[in-house]
PDB file of N, CA and C in Angstrom:
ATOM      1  N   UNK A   1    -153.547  73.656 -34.676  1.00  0.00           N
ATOM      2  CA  UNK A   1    -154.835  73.989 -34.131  1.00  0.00           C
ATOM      3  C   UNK A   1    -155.352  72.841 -33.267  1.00  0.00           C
ATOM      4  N   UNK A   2    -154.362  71.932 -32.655  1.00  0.00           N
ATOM      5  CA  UNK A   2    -154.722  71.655 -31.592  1.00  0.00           C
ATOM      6  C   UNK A   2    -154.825  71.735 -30.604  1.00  0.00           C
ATOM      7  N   UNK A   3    -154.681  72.590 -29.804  1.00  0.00           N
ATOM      8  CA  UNK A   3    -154.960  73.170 -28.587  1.00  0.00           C
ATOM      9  C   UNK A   3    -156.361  74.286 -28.348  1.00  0.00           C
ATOM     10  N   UNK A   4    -157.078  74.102 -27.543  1.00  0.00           N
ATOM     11  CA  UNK A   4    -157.810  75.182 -26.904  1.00  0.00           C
ATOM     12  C   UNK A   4    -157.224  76.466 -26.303  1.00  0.00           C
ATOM     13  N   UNK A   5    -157.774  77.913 -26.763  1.00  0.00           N
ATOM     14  CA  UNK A   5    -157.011  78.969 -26.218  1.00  0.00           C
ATOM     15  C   UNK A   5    -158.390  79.660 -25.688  1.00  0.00           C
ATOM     16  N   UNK A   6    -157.921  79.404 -23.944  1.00  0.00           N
ATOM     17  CA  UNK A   6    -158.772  80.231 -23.229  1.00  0.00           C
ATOM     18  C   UNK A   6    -158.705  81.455 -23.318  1.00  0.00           C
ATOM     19  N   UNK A   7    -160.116  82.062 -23.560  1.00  0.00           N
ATOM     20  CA  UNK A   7    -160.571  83.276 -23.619  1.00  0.00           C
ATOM     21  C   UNK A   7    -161.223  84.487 -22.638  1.00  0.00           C
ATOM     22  N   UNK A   8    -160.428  85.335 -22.270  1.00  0.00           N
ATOM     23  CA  UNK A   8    -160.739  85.765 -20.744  1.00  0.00           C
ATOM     24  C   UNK A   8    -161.786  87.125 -21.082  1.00  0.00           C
ATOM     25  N   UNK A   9    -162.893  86.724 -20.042  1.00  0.00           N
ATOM     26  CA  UNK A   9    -164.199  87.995 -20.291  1.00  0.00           C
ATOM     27  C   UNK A   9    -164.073  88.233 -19.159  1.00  0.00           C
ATOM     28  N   UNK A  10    -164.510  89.779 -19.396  1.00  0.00           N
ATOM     29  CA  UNK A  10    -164.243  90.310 -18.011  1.00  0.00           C
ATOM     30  C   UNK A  10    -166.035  89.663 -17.037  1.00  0.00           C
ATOM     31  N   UNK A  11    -165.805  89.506 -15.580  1.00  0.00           N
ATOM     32  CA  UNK A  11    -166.793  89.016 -14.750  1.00  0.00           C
ATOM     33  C   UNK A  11    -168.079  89.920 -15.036  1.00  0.00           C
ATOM     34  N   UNK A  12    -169.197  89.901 -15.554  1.00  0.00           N
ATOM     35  CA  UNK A  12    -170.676  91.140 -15.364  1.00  0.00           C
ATOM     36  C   UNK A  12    -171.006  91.425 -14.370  1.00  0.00           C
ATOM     37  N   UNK A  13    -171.284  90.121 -13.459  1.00  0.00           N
ATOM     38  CA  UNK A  13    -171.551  89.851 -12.767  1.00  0.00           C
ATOM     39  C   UNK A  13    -170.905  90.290 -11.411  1.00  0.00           C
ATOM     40  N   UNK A  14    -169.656  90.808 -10.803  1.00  0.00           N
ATOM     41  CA  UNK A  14    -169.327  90.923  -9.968  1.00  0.00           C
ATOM     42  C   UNK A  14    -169.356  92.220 -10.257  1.00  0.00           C
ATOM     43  N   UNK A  15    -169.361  93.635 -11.238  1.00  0.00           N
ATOM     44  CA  UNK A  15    -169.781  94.519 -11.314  1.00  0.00           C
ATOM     45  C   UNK A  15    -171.024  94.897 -10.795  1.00  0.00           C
ATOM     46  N   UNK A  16    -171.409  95.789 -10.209  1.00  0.00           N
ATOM     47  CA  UNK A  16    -172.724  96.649  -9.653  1.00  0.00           C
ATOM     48  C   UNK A  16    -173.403  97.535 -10.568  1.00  0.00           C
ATOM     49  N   UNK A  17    -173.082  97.430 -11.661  1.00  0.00           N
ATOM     50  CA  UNK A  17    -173.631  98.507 -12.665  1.00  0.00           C
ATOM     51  C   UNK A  17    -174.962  97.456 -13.114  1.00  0.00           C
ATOM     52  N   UNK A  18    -176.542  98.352 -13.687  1.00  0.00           N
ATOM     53  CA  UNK A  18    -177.560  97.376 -13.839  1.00  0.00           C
ATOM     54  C   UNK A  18    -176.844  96.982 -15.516  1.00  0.00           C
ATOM     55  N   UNK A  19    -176.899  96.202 -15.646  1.00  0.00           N
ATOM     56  CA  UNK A  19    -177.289  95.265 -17.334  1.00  0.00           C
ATOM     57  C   UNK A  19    -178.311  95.462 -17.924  1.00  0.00           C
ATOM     58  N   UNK A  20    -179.722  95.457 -17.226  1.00  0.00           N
ATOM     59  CA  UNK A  20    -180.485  95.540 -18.213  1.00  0.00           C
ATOM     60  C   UNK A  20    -180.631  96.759 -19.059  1.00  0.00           C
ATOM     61  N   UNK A  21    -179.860  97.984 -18.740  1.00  0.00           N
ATOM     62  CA  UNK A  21    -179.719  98.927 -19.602  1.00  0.00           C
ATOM     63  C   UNK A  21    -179.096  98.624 -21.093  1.00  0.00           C
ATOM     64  N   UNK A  22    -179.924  99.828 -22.134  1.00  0.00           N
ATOM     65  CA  UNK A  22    -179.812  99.293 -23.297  1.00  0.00           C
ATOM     66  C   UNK A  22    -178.456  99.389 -23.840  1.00  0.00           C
ATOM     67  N   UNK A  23    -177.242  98.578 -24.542  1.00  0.00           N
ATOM     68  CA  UNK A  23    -176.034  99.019 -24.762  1.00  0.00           C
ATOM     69  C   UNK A  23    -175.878  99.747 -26.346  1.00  0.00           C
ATOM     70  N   UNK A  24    -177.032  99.677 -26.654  1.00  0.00           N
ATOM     71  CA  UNK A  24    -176.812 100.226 -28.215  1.00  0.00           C
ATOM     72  C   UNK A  24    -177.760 101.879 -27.902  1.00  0.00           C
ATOM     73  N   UNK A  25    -176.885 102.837 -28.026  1.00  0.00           N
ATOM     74  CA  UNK A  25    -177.238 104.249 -27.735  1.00  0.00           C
ATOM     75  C   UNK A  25    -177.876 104.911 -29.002  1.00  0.00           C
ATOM     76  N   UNK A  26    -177.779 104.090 -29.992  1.00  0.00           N
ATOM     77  CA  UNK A  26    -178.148 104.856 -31.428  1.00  0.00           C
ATOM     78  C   UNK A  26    -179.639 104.081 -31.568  1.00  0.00           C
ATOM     79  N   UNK A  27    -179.873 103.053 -31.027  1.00  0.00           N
ATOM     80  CA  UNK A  27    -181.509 102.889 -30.719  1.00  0.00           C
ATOM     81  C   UNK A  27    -182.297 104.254 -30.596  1.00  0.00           C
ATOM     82  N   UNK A  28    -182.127 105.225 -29.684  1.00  0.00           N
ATOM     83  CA  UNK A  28    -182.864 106.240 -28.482  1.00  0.00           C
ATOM     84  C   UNK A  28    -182.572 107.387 -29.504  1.00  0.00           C
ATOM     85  N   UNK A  29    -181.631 107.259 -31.267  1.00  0.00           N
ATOM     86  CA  UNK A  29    -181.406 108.712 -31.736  1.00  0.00           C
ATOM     87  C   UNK A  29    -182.547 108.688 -32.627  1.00  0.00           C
ATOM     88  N   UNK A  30    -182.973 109.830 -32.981  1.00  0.00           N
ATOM     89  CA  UNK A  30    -183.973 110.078 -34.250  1.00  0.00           C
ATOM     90  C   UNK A  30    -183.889 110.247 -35.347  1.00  0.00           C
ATOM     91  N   UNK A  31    -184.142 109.620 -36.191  1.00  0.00           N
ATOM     92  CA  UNK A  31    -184.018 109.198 -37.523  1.00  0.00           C
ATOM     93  C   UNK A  31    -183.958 111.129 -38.036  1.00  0.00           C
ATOM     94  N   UNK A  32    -183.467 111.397 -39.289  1.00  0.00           N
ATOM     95  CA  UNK A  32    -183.298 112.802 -40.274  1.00  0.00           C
ATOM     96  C   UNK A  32    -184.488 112.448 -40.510  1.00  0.00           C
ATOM     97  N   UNK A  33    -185.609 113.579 -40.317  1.00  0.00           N
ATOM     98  CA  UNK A  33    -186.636 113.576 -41.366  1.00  0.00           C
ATOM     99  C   UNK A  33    -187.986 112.613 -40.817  1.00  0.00           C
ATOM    100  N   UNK A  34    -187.711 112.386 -39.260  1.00  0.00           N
ATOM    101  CA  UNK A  34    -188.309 111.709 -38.960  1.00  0.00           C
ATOM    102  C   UNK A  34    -190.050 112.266 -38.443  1.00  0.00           C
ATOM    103  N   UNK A  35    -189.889 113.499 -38.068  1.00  0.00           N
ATOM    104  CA  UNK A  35    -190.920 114.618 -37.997  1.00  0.00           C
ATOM    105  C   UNK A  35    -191.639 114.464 -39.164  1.00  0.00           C
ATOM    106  N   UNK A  36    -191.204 114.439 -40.353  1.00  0.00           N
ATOM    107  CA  UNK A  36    -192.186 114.520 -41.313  1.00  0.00           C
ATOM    108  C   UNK A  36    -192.768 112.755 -41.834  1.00  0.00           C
ATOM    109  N   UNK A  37    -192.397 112.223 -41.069  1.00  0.00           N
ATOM    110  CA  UNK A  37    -192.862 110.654 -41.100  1.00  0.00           C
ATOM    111  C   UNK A  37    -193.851 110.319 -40.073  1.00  0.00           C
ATOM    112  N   UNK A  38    -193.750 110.976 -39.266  1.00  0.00           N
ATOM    113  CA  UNK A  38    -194.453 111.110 -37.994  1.00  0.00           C
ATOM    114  C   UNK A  38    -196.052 111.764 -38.324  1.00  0.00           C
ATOM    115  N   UNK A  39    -195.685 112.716 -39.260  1.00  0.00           N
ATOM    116  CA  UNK A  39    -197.061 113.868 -39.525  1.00  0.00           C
ATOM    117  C   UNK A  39    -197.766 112.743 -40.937  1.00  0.00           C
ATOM    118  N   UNK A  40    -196.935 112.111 -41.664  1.00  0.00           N
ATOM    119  CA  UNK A  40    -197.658 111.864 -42.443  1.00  0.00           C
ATOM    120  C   UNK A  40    -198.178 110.166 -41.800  1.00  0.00           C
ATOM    121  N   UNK A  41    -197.654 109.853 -41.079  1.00  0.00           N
ATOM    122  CA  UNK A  41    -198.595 108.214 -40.674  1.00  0.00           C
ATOM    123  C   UNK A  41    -199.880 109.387 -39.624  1.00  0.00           C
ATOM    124  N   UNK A  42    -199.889 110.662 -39.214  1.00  0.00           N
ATOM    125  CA  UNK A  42    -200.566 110.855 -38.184  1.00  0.00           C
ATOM    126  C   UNK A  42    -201.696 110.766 -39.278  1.00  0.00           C
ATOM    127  N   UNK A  43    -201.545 111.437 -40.646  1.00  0.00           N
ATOM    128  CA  UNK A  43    -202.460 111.824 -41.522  1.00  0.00           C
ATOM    129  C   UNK A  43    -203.235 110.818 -42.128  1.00  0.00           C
ATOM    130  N   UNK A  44    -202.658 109.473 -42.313  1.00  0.00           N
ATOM    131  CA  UNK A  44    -202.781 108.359 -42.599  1.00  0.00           C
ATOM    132  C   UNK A  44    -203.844 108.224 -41.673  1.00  0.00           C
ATOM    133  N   UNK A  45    -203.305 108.033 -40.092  1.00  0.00           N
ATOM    134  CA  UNK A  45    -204.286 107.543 -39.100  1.00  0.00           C
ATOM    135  C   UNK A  45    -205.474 107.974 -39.149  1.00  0.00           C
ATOM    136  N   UNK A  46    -205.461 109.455 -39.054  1.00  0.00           N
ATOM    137  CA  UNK A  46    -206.537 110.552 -39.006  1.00  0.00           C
ATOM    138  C   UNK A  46    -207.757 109.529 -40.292  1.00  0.00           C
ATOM    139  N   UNK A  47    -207.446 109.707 -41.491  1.00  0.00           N
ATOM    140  CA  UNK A  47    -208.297 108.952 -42.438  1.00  0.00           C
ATOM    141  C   UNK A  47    -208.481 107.837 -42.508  1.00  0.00           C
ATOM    142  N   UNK A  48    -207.945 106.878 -41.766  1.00  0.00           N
ATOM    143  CA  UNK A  48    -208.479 105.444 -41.400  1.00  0.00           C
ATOM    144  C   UNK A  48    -209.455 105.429 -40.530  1.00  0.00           C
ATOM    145  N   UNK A  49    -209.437 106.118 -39.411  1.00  0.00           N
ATOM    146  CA  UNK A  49    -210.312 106.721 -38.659  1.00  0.00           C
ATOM    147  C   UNK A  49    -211.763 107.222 -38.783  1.00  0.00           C
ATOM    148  N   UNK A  50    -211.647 108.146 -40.284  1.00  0.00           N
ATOM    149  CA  UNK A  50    -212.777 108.677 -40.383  1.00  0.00           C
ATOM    150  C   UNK A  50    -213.286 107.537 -41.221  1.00  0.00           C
ATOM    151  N   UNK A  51    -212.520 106.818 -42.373  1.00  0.00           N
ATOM    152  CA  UNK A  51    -213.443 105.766 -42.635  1.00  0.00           C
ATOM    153  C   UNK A  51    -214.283 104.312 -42.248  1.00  0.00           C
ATOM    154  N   UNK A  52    -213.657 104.222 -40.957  1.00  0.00           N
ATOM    155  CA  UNK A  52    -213.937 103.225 -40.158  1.00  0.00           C
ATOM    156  C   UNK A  52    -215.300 104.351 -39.606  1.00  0.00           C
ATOM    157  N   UNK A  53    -215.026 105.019 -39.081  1.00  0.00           N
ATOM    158  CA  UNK A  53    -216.293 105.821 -38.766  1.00  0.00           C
ATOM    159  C   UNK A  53    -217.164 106.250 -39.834  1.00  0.00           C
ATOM    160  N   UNK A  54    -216.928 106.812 -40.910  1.00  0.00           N
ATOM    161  CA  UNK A  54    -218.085 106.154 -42.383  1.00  0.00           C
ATOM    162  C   UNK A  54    -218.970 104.890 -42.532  1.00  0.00           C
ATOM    163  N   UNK A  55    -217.705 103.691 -42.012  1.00  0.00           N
ATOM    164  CA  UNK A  55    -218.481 102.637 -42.278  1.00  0.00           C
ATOM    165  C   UNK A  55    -219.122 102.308 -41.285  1.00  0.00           C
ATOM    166  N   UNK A  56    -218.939 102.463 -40.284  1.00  0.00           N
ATOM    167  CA  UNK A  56    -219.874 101.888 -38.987  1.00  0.00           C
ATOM    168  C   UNK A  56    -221.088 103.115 -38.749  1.00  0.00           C
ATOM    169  N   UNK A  57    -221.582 103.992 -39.289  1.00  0.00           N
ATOM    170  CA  UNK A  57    -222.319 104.447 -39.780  1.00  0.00           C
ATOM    171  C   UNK A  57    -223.402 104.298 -40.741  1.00  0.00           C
ATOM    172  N   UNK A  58    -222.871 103.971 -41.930  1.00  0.00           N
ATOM    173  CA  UNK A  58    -223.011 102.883 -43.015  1.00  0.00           C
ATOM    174  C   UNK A  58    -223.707 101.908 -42.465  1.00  0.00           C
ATOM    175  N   UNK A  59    -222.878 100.854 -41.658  1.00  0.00           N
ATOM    176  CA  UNK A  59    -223.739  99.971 -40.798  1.00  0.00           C
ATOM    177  C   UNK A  59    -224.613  99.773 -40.489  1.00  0.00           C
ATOM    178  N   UNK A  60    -224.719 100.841 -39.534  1.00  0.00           N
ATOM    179  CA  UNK A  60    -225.862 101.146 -38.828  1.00  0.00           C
ATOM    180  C   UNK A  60    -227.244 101.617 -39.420  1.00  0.00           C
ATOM    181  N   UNK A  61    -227.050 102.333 -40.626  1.00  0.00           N
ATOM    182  CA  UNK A  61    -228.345 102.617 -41.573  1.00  0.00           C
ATOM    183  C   UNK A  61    -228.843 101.359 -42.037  1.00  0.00           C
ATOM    184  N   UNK A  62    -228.268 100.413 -42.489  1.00  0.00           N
ATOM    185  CA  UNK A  62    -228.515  99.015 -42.627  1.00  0.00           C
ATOM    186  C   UNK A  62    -228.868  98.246 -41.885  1.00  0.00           C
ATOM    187  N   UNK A  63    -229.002  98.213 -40.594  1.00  0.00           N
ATOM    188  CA  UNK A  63    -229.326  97.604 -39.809  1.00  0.00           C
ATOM    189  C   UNK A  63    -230.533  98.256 -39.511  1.00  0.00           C
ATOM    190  N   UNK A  64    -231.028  99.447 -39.231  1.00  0.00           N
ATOM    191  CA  UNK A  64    -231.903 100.239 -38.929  1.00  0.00           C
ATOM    192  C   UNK A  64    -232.915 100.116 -40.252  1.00  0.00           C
ATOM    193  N   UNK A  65    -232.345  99.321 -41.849  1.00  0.00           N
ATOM    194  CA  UNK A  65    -233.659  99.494 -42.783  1.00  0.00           C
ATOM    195  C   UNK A  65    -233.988  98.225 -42.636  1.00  0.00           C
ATOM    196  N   UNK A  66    -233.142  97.287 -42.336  1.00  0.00           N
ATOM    197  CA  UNK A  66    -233.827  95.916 -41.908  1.00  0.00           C
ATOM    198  C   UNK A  66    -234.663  95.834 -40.937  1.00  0.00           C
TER     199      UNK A  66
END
């Protein structure tokens, strides 16, 4: 293991194709079951929503008895 063994890559660079495209294609697929993950963070959202709007309501009566 004394010697160095050059390692040949092909040039990117002298290719015309863009790079910044993504090389991992299973990024862009959709998870099994992912529809129903989707509906339940929407449901989630929906009620964070209304309680942030409870409380700034809330708020506001308090500010209005002061």
């Amino acid at each position: 293991m004394n010697r160095l063994e050059l390692i040949q890559t092909p040039n990117r660079r002298a290719s015309r194709t863009d790079r910044r495209q993504c090389a991992d294609r299973r990024r862009h697929a959709r998870l099994p079951g992912s529809g129903e993950t989707v509906r339940t963070l929407r449901e989630l959202l929906d009620l964070a929503h209304a309680r942030i709007r409870g409380l700034e309501r809330a708020l506001e009566a308090l500010k209005q008895a002061i």
